[in-house]
N, C-alpha and C. Protein backbone atom coordinates (compact mmCIF):
# COMPACT_ATOMS: atom_id res chain seq x y z
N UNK A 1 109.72 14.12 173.61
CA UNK A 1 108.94 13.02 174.15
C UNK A 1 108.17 12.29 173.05
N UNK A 2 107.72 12.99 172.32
CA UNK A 2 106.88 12.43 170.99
C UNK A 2 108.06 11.54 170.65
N UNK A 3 109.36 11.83 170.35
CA UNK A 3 109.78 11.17 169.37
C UNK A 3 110.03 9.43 170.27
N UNK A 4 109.80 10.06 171.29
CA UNK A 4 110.18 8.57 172.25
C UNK A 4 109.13 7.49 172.34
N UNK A 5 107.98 8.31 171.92
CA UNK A 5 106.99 7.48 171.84
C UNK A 5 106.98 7.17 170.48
N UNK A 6 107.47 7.13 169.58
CA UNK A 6 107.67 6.51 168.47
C UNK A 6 108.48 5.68 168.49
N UNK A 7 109.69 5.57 169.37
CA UNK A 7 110.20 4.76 169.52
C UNK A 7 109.07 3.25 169.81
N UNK A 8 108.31 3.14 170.34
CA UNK A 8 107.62 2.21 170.74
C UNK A 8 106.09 1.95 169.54
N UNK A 9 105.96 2.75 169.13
CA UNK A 9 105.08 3.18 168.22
C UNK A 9 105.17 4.08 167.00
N UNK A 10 105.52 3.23 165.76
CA UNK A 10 106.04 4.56 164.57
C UNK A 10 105.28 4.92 164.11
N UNK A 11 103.66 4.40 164.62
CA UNK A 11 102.28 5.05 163.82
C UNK A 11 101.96 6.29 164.66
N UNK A 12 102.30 6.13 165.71
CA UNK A 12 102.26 7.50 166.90
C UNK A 12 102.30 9.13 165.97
N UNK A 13 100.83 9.29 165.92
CA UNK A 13 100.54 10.69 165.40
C UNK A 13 99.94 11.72 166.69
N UNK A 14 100.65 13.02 166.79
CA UNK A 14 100.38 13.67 168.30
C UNK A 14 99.13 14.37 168.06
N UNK A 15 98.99 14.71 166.67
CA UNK A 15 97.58 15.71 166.04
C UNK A 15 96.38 14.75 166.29
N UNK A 16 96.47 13.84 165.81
CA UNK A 16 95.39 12.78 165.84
C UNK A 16 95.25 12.01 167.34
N UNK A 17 96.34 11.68 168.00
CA UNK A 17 96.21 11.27 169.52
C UNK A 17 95.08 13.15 170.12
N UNK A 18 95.93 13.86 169.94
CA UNK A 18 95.36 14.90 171.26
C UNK A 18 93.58 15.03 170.23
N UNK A 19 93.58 15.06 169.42
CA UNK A 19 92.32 15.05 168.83
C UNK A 19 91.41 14.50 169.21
N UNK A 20 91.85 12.76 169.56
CA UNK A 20 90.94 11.93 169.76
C UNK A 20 91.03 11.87 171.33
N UNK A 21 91.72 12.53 171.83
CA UNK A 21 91.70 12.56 173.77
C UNK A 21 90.03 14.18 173.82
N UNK A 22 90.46 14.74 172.81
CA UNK A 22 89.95 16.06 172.85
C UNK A 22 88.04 15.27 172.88
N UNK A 23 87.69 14.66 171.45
CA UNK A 23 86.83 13.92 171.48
C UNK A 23 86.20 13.04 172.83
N UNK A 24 86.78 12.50 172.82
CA UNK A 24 85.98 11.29 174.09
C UNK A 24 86.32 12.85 175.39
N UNK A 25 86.42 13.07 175.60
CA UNK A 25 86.95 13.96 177.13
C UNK A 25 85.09 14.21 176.43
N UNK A 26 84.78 15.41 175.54
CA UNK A 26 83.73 16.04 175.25
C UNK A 26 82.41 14.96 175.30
N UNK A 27 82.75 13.57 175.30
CA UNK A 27 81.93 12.22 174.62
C UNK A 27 81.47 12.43 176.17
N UNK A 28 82.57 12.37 177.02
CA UNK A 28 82.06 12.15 178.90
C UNK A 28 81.45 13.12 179.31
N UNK A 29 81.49 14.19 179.17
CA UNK A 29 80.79 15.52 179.38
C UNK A 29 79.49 15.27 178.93
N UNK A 30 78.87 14.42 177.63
CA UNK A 30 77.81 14.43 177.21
C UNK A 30 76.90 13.37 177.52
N UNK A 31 77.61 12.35 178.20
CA UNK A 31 77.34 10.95 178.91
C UNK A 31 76.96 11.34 180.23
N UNK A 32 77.50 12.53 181.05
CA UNK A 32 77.18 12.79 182.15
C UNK A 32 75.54 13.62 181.60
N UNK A 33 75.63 14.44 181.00
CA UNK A 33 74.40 15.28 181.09
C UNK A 33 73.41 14.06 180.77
N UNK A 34 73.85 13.13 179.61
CA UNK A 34 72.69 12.45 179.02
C UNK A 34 72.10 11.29 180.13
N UNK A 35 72.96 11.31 181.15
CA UNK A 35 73.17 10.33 182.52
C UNK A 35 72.69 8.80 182.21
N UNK A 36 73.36 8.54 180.85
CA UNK A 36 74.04 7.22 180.68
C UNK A 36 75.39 6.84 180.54
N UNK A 37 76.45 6.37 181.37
CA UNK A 37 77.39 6.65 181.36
C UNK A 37 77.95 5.37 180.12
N UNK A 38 76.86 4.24 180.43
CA UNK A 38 77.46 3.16 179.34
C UNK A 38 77.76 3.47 177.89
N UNK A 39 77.70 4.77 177.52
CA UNK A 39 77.88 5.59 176.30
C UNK A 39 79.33 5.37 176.08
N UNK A 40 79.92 5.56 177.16
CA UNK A 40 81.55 6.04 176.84
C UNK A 40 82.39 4.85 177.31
N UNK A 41 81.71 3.98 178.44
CA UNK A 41 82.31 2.93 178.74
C UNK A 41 83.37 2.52 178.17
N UNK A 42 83.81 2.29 176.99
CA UNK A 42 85.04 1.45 176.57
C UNK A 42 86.03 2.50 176.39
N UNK A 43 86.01 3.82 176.24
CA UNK A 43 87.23 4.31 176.61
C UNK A 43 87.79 4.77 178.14
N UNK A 44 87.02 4.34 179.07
CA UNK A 44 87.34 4.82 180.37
C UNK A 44 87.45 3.03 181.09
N UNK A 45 88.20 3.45 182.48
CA UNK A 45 88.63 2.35 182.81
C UNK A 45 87.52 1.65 184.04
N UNK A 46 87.43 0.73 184.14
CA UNK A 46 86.46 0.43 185.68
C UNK A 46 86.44 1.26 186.72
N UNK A 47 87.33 1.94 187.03
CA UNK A 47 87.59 2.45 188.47
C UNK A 47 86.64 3.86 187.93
N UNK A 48 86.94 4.64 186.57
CA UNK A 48 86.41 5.71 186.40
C UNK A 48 84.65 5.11 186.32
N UNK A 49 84.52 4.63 185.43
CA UNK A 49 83.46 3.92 184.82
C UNK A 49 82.12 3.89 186.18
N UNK A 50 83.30 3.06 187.15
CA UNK A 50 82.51 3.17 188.45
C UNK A 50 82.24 4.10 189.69
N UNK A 51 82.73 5.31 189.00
CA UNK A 51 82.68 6.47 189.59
C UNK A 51 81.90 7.07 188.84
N UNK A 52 81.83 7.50 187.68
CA UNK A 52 81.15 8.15 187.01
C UNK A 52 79.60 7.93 187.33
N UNK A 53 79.69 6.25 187.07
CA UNK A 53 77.99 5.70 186.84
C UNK A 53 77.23 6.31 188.33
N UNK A 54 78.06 5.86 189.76
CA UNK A 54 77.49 6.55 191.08
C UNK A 54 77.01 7.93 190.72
N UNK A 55 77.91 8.90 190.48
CA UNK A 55 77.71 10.17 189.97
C UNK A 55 75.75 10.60 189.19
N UNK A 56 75.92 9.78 188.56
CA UNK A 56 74.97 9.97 187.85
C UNK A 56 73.78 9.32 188.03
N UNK A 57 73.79 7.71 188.67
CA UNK A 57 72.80 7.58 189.35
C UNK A 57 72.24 8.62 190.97
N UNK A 58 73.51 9.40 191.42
CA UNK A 58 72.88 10.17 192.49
C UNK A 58 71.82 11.10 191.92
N UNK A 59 72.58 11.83 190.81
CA UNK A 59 71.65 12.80 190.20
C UNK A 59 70.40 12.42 189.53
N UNK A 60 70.13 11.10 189.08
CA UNK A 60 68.59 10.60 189.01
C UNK A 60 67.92 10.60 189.91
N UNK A 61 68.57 10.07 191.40
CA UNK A 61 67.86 9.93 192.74
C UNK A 61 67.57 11.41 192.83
N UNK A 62 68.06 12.25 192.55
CA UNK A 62 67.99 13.90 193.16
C UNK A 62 67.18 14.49 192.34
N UNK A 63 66.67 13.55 191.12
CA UNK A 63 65.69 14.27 189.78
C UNK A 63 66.30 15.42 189.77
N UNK A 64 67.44 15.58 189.21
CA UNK A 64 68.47 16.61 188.65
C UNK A 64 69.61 16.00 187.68
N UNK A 65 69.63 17.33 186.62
CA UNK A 65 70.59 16.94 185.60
C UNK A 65 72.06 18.11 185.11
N UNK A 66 72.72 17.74 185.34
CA UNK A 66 73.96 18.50 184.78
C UNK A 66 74.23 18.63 183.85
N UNK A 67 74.28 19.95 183.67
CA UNK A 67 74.28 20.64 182.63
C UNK A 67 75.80 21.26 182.20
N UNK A 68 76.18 20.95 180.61
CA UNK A 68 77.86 21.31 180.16
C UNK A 68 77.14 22.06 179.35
N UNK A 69 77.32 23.58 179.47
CA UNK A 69 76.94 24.23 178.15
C UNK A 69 78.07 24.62 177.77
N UNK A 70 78.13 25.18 176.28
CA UNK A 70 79.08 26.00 175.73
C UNK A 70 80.68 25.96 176.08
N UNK A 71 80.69 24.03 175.63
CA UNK A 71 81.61 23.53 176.31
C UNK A 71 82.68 23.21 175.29
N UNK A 72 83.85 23.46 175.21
CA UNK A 72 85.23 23.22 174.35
C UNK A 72 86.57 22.71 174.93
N UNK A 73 87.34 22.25 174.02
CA UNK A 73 88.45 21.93 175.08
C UNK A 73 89.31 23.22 174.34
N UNK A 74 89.72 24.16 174.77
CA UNK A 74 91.16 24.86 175.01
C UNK A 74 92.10 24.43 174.30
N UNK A 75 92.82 23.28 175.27
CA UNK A 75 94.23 22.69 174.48
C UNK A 75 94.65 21.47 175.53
N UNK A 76 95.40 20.90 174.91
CA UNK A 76 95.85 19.29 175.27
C UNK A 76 97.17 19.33 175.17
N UNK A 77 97.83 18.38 176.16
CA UNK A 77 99.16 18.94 176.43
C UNK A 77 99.69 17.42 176.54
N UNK A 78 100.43 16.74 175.38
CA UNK A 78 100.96 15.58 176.81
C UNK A 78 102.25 15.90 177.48
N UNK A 79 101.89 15.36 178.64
CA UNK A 79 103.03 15.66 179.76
C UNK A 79 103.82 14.09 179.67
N UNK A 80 103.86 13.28 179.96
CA UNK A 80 104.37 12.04 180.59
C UNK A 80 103.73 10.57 179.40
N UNK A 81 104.53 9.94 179.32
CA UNK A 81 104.25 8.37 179.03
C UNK A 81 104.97 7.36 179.64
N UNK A 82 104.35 6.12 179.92
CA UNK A 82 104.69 4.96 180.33
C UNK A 82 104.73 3.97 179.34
N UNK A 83 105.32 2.95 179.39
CA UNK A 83 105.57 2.00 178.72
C UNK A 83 105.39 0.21 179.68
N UNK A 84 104.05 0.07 180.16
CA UNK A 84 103.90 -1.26 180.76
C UNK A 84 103.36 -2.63 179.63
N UNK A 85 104.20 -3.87 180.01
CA UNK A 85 103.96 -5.10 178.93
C UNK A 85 103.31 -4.72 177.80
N UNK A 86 103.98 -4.12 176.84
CA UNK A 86 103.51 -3.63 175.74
C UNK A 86 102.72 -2.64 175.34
N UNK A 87 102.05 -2.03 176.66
CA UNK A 87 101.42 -0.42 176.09
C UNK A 87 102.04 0.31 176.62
N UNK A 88 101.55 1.55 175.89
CA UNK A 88 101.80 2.86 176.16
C UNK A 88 100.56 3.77 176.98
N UNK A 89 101.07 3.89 177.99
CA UNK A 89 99.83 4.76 178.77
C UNK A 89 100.88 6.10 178.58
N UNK A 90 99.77 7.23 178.03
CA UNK A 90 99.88 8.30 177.44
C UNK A 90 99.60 9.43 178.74
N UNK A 91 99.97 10.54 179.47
CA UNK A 91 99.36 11.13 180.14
C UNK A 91 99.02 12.93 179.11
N UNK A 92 98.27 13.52 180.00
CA UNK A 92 97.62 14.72 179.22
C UNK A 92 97.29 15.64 180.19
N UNK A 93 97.32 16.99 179.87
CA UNK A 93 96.65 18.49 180.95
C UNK A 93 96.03 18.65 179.70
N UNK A 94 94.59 18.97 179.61
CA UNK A 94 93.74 19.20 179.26
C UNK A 94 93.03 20.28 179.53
N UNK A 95 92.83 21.51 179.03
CA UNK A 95 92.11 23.02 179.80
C UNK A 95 90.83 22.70 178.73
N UNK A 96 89.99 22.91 179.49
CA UNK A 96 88.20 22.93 179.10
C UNK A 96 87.53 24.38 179.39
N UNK A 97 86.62 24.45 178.78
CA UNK A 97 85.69 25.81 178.67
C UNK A 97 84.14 25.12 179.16
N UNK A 98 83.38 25.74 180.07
CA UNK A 98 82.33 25.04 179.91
C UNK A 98 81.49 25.78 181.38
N UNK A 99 79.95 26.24 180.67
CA UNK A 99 79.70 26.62 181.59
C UNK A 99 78.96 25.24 182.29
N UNK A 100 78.85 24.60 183.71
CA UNK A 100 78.75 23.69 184.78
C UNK A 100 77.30 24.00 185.95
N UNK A 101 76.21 23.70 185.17
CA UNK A 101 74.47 24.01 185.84
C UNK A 101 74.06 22.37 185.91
N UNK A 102 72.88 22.87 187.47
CA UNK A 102 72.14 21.73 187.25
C UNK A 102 70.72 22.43 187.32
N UNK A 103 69.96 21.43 186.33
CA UNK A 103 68.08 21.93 186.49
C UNK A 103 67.71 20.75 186.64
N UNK A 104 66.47 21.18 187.25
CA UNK A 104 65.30 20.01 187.59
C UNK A 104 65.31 19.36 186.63
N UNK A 105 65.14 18.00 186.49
CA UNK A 105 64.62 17.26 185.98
C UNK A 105 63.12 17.18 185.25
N UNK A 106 62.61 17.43 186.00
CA UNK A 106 60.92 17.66 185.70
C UNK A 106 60.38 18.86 185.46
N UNK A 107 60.90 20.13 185.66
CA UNK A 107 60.52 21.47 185.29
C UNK A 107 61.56 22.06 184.46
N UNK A 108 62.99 21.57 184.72
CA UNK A 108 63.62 22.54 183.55
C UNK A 108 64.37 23.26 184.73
N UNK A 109 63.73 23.99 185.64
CA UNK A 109 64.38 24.99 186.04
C UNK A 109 65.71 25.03 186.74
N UNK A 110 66.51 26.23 186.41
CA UNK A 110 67.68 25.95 186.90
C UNK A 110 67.68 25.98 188.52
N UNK A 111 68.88 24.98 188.97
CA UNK A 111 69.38 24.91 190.83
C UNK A 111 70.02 25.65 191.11
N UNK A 112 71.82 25.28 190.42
CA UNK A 112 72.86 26.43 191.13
C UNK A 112 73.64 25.79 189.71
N UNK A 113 74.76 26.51 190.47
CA UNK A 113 75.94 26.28 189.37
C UNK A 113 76.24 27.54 188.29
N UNK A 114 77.51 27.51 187.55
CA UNK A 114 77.65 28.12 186.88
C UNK A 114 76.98 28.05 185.24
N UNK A 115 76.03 29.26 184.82
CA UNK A 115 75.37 29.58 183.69
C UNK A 115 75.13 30.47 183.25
N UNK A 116 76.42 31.38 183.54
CA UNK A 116 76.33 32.73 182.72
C UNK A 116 77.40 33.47 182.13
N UNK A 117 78.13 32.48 182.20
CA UNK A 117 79.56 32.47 181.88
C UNK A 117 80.37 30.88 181.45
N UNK A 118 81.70 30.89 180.70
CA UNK A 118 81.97 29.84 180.67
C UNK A 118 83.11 29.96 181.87
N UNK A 119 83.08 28.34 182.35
CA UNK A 119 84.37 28.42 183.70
C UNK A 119 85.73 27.34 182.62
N UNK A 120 87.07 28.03 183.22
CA UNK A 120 87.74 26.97 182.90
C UNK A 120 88.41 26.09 183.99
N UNK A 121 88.62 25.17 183.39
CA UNK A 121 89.48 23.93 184.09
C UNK A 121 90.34 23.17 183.79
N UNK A 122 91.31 22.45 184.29
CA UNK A 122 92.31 21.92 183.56
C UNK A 122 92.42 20.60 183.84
N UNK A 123 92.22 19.57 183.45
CA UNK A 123 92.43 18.11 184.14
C UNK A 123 93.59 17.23 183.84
């Protein structure tokens, strides 16, 4: 598949693509805790963008913050590419490490969620 995507792209590097998917994935994780999502904005699309931002304005309304501790990505996988009017939309399975808490806002203290362990996930 790599090599097919060179077909369309001969700068197409897979070390440096899954690298930089690895990056921003970790960039959103830190946009959510920091609950500004306009951080990451230009690599995510409107539809996410406008999901995310709800997300995170709920959790201001709730004076609560989510918490990514001891968070890594695993490994990056691409599965699938497309080829529409001149790009390449790239697809990816992604497995993450990360333990997933929320605390008060104003005291610190923890709500629920996982924080005593890391959970994984795969997106």
């Amino acid at each position: 598949m790599i090599e097919e995507i060179r077909n369309y792209d001969t700068n197409f590097n897979e070390d440096v693509f899954i690298g930089k998917v690895d990056r921003i994935f970790i960039m959103i994780l830190d946009a959510i805790m920091e609950r500004n999502i306009l951080n990451v904005k230009h690599y995510i699309n409107d539809e996410i963008y406008n999901r995310y931002t709800e997300l995170v304005n709920s959790y201001k309304n709730e004076n609560i913050i989510r918490i990514f501790d001891e968070m890594n990505v695993k490994s990056t996988k691409i599965i699938n590419y497309e080829v529409k009017e001149n790009n390449i939309y790239v697809d990816v399975i992604l497995v993450s490490r990360y333990m997933d808490y929320f605390i008060d806002e104003n005291t610190g203290d923890y709500i629920s969620g996982v924080n005593t362990h890391r959970i994984e996930e795969e997106h």
